[in-house]
PDB file of N, CA and C in Angstrom:
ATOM      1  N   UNK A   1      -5.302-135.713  35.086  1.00  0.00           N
ATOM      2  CA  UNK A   1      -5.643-135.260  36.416  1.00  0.00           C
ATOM      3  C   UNK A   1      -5.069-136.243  37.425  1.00  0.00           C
ATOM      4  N   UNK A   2      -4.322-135.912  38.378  1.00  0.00           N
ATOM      5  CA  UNK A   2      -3.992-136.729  39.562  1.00  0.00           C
ATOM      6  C   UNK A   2      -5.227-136.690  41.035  1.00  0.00           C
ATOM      7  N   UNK A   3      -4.840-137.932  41.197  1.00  0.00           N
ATOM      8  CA  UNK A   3      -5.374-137.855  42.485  1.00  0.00           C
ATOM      9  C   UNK A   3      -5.337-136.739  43.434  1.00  0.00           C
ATOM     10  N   UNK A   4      -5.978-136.767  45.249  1.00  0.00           N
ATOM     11  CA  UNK A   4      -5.446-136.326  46.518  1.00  0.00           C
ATOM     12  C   UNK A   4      -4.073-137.180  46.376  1.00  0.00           C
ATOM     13  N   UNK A   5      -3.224-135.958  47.156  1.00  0.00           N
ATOM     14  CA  UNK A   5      -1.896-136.686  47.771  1.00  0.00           C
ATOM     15  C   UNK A   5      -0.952-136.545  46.536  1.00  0.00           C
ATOM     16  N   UNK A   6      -1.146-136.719  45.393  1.00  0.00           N
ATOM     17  CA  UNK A   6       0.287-136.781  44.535  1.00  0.00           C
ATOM     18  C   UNK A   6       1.103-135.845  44.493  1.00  0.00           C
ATOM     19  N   UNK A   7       0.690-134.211  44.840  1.00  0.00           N
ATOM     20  CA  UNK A   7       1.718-133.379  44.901  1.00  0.00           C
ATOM     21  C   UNK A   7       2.540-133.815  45.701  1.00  0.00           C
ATOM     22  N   UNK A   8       2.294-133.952  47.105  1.00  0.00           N
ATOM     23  CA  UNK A   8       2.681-134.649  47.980  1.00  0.00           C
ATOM     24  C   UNK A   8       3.969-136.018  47.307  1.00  0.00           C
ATOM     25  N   UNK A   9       3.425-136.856  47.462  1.00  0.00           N
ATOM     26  CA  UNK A   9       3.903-138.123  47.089  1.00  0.00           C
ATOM     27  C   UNK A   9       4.952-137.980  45.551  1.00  0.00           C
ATOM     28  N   UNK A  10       4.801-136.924  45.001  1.00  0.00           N
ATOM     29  CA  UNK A  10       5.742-136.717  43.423  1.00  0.00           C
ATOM     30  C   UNK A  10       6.877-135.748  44.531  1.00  0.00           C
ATOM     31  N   UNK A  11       6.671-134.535  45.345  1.00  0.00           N
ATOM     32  CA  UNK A  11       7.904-134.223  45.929  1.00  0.00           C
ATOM     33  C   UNK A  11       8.359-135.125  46.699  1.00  0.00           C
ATOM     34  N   UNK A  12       7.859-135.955  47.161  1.00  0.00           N
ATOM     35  CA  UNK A  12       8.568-137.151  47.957  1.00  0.00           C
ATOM     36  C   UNK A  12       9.908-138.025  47.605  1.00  0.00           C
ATOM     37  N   UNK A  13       9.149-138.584  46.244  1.00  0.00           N
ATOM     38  CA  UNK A  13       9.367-138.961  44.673  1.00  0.00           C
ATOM     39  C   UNK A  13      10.983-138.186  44.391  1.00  0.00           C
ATOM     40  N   UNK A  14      10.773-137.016  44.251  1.00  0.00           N
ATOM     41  CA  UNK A  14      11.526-136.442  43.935  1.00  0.00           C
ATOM     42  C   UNK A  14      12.724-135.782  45.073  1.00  0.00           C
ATOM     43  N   UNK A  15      12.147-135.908  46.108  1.00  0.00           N
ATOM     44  CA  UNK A  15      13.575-135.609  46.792  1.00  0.00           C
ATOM     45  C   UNK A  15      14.585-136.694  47.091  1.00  0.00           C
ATOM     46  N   UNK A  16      13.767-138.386  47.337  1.00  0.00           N
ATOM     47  CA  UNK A  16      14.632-139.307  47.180  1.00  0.00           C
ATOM     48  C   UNK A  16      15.526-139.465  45.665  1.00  0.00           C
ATOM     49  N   UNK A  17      14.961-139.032  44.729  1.00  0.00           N
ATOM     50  CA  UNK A  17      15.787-138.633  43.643  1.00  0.00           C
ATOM     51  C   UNK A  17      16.999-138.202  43.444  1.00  0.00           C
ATOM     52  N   UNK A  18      16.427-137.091  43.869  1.00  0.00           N
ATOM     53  CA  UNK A  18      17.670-136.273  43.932  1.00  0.00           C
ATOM     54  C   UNK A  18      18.870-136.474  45.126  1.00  0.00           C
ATOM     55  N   UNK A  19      18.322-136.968  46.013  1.00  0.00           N
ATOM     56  CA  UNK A  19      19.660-137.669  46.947  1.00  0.00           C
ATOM     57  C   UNK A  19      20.171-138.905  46.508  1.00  0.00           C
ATOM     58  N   UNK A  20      19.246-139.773  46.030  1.00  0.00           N
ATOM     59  CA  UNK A  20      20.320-141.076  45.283  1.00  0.00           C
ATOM     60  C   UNK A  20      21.293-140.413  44.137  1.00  0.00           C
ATOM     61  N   UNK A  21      20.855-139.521  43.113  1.00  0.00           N
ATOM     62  CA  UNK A  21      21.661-139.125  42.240  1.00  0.00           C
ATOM     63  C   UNK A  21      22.935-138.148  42.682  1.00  0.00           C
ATOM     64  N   UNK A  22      22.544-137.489  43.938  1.00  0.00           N
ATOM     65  CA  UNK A  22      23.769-136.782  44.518  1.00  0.00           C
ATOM     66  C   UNK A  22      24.904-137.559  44.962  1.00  0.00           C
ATOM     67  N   UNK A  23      24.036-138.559  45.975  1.00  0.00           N
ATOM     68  CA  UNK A  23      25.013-139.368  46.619  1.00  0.00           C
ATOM     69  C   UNK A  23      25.927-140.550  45.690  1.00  0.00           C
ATOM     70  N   UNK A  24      24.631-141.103  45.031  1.00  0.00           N
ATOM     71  CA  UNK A  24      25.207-142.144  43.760  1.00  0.00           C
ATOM     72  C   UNK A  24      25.708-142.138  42.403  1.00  0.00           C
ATOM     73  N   UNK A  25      24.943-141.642  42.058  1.00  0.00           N
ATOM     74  CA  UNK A  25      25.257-141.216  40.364  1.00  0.00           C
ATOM     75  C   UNK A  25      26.241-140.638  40.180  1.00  0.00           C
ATOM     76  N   UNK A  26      26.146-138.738  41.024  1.00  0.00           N
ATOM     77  CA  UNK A  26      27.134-137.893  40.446  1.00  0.00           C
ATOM     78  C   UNK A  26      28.159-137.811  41.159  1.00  0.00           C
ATOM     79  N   UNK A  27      28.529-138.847  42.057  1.00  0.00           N
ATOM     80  CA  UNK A  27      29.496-138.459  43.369  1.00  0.00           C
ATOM     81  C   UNK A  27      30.524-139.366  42.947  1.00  0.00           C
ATOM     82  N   UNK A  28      30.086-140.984  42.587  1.00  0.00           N
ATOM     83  CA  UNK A  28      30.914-142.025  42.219  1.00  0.00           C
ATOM     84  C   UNK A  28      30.871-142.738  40.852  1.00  0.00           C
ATOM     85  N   UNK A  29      30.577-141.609  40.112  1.00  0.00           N
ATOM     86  CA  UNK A  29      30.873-141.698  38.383  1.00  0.00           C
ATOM     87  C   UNK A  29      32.216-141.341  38.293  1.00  0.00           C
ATOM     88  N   UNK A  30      32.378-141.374  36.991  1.00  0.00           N
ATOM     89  CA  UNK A  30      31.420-141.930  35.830  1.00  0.00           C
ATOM     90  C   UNK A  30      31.555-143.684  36.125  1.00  0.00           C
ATOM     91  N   UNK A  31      30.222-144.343  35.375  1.00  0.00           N
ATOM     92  CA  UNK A  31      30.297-145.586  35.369  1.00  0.00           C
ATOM     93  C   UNK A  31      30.781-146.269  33.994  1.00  0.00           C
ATOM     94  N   UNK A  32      30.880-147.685  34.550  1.00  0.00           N
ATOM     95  CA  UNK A  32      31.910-148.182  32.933  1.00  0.00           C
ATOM     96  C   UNK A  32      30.549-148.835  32.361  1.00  0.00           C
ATOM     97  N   UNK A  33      29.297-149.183  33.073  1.00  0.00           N
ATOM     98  CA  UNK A  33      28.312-149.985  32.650  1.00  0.00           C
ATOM     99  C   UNK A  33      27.279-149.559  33.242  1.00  0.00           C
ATOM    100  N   UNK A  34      26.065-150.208  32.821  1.00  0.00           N
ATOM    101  CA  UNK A  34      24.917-150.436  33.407  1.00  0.00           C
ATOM    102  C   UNK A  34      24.964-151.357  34.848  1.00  0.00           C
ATOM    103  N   UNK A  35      25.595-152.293  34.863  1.00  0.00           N
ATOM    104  CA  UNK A  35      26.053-153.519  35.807  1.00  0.00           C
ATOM    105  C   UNK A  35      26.555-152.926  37.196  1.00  0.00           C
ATOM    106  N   UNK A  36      27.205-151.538  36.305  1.00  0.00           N
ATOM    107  CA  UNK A  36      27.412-151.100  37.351  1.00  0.00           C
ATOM    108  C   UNK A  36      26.979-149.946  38.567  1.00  0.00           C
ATOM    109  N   UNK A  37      25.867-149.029  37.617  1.00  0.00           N
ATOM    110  CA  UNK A  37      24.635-148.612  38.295  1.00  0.00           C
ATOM    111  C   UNK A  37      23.915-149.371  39.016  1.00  0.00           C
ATOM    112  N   UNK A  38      23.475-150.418  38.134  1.00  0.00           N
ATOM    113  CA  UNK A  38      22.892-151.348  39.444  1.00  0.00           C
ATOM    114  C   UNK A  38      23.266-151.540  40.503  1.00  0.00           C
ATOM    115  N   UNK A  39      24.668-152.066  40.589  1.00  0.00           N
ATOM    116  CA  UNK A  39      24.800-152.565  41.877  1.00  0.00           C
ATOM    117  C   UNK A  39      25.263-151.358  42.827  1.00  0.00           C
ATOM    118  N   UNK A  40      25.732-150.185  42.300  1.00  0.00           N
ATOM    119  CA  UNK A  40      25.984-149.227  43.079  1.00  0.00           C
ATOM    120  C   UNK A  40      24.246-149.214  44.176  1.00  0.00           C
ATOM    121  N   UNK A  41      23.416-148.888  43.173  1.00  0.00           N
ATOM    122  CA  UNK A  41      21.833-148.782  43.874  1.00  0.00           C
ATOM    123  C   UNK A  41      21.546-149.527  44.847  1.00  0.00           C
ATOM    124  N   UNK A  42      21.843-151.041  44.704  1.00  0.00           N
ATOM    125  CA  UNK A  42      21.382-151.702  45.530  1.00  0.00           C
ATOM    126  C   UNK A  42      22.069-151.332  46.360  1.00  0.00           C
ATOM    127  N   UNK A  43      23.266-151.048  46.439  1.00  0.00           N
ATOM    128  CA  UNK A  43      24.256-151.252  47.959  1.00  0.00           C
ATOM    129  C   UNK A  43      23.666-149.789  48.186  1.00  0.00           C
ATOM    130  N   UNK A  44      23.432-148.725  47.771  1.00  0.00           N
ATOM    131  CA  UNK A  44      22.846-147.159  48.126  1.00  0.00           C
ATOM    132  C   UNK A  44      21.660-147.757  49.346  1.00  0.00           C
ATOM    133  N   UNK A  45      20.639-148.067  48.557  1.00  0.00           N
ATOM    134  CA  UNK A  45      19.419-148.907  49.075  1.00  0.00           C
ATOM    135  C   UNK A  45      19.447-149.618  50.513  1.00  0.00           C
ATOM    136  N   UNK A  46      20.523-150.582  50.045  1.00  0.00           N
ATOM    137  CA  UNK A  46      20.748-151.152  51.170  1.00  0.00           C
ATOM    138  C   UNK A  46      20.915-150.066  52.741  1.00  0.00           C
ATOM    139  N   UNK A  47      21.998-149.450  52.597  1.00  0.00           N
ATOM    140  CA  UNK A  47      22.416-148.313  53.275  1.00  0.00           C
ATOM    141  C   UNK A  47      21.470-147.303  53.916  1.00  0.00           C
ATOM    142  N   UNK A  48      20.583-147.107  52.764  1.00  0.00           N
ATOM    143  CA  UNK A  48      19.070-146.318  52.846  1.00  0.00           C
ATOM    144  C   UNK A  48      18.800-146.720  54.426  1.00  0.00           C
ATOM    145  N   UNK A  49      18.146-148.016  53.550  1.00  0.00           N
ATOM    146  CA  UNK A  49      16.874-148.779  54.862  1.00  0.00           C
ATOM    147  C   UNK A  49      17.818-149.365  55.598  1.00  0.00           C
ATOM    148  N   UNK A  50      18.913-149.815  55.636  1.00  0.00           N
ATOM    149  CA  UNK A  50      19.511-150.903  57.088  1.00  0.00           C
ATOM    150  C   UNK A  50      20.344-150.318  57.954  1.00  0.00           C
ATOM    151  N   UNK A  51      21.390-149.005  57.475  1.00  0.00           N
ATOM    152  CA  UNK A  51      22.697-148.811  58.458  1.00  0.00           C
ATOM    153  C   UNK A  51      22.386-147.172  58.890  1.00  0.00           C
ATOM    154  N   UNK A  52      21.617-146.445  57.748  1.00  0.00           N
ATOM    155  CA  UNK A  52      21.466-145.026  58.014  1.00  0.00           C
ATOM    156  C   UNK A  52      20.559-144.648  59.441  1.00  0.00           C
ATOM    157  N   UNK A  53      21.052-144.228  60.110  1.00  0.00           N
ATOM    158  CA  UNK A  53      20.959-144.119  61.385  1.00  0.00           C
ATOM    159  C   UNK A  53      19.856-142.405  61.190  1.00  0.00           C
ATOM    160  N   UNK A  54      18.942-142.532  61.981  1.00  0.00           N
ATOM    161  CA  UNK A  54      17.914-141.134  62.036  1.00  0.00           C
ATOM    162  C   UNK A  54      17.671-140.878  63.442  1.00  0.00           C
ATOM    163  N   UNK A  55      17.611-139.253  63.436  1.00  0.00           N
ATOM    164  CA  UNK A  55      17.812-138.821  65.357  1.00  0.00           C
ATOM    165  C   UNK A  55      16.170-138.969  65.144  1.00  0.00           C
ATOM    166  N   UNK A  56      15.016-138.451  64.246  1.00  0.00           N
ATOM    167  CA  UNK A  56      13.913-138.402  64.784  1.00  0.00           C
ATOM    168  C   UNK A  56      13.373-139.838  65.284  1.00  0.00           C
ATOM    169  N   UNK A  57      13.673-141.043  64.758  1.00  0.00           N
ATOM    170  CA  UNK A  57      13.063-142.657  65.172  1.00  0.00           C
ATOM    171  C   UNK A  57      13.905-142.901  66.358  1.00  0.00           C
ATOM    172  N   UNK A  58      14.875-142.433  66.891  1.00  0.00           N
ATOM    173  CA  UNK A  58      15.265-142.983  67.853  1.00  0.00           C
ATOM    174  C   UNK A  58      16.997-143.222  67.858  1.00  0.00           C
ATOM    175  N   UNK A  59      17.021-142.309  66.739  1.00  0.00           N
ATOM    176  CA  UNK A  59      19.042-143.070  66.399  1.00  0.00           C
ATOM    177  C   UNK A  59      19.163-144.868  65.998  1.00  0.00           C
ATOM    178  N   UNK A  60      18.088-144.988  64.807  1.00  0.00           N
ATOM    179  CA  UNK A  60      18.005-146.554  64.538  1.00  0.00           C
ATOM    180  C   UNK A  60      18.027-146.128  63.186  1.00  0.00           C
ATOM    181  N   UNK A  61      18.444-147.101  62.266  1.00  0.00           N
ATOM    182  CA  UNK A  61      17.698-147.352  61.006  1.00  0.00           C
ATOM    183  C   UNK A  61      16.459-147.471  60.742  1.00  0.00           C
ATOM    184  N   UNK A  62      16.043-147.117  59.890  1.00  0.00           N
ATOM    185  CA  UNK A  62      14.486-147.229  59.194  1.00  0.00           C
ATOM    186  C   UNK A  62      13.688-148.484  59.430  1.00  0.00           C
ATOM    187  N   UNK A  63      14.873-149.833  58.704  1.00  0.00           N
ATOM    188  CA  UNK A  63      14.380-150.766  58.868  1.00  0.00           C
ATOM    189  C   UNK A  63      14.048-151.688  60.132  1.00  0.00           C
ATOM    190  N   UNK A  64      15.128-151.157  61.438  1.00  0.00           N
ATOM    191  CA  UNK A  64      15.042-151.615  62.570  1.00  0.00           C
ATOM    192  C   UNK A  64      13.838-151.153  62.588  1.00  0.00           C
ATOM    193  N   UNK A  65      13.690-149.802  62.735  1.00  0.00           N
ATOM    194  CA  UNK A  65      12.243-148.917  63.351  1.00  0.00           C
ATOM    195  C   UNK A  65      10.855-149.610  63.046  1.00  0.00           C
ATOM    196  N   UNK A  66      10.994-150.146  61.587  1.00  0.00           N
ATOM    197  CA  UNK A  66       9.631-150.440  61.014  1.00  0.00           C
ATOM    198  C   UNK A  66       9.621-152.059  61.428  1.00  0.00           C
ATOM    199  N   UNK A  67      10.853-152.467  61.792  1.00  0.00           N
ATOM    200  CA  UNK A  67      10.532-154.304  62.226  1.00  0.00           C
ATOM    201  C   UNK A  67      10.061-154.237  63.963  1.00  0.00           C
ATOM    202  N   UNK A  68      10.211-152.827  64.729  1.00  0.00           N
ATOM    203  CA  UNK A  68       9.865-153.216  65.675  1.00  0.00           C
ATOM    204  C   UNK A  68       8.390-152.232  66.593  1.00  0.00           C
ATOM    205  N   UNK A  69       7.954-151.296  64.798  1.00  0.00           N
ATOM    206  CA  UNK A  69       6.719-150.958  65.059  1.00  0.00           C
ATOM    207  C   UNK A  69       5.843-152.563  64.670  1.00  0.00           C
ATOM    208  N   UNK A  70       6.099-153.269  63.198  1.00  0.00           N
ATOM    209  CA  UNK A  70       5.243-154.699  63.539  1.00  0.00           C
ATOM    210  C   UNK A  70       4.916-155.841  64.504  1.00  0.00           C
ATOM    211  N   UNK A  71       6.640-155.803  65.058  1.00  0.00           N
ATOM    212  CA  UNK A  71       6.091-156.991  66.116  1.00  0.00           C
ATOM    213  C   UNK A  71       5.220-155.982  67.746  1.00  0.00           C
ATOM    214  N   UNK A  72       5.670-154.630  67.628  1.00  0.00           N
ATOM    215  CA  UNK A  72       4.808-154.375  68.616  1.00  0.00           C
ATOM    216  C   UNK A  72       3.377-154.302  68.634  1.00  0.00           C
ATOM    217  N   UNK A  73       2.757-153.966  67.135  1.00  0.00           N
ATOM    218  CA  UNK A  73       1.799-153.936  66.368  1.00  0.00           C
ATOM    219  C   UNK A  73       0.775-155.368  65.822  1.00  0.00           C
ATOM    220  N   UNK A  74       1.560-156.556  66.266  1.00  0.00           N
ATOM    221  CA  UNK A  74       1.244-157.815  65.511  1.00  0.00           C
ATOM    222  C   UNK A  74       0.083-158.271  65.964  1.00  0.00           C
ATOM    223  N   UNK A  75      -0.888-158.726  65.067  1.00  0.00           N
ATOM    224  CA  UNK A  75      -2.201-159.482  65.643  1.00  0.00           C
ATOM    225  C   UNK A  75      -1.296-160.260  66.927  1.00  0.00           C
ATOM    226  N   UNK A  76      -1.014-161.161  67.195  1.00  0.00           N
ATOM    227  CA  UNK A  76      -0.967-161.648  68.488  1.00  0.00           C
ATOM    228  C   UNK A  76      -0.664-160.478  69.607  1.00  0.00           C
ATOM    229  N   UNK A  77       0.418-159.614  69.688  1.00  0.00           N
ATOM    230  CA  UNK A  77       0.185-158.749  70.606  1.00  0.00           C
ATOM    231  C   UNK A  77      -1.315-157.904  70.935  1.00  0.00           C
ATOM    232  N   UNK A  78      -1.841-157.813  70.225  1.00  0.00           N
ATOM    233  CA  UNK A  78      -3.624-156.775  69.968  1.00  0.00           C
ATOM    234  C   UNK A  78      -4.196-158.206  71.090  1.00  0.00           C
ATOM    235  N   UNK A  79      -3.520-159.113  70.877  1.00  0.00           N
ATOM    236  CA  UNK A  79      -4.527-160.533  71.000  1.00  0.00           C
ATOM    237  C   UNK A  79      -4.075-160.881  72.794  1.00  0.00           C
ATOM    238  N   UNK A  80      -2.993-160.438  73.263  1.00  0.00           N
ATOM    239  CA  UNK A  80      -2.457-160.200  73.922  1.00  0.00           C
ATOM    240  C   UNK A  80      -1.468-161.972  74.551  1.00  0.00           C
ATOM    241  N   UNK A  81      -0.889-162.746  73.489  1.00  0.00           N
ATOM    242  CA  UNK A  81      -0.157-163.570  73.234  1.00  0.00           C
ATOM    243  C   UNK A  81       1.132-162.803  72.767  1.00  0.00           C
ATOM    244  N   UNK A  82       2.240-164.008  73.360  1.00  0.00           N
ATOM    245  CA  UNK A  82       3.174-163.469  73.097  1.00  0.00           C
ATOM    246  C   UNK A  82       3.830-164.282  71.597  1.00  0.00           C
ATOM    247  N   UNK A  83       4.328-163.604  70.777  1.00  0.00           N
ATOM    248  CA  UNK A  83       4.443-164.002  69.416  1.00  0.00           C
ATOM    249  C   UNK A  83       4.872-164.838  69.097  1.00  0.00           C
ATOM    250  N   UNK A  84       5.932-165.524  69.901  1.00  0.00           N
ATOM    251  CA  UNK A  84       6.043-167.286  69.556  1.00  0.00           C
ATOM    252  C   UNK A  84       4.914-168.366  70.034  1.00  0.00           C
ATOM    253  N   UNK A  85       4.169-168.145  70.970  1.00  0.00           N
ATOM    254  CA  UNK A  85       3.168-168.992  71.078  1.00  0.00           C
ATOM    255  C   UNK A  85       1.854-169.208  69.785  1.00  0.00           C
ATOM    256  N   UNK A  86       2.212-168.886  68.716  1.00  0.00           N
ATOM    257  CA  UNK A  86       1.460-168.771  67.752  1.00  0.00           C
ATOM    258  C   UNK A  86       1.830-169.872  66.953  1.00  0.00           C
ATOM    259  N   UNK A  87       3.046-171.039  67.088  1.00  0.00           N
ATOM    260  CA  UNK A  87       4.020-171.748  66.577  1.00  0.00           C
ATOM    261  C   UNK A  87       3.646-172.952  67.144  1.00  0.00           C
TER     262      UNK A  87
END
């Protein structure tokens, strides 16, 4: 039995799946190694969260988006300090 949420969270699961394997696996095979899946992934990954640009956040990367929901979000801002004075 699964939890609330896993249907959810397994198609989630599964659509990032299936786009790493579109984009990675079956696009820039065959591979000569394992060594070399890996590092294809990481650099996929990388790409994912740092350069892939999205119209709904703003035309930013993921990872910009989520570094500048924290510092807007940061106990010192709630605290109403500005975030280097914490240093």
């Amino acid at each position: 039995m699964g939890s609330v949420g896993d249907s959810y969270d397994n198609a989630m699961a599964e659509t990032i799946n299936g786009l790493y394997k579109t984009e990675v696996i079956h696009r820039k095979g065959p591979w000569k190694g394992l060594d070399d899946v890996e590092y294809a992934t990481l650099e996929w990954v990388d790409w994912f969260n740092h350069r892939r640009i999205l119209e709904p956040i703003g035309d930013i990367p993921p990872a910009e988006y989520e570094a500048s929901y924290y510092r807007q979000n940061s106990p010192a801002q709630e605290a109403g300090l500005k975030p280097n004075s914490l240093r």
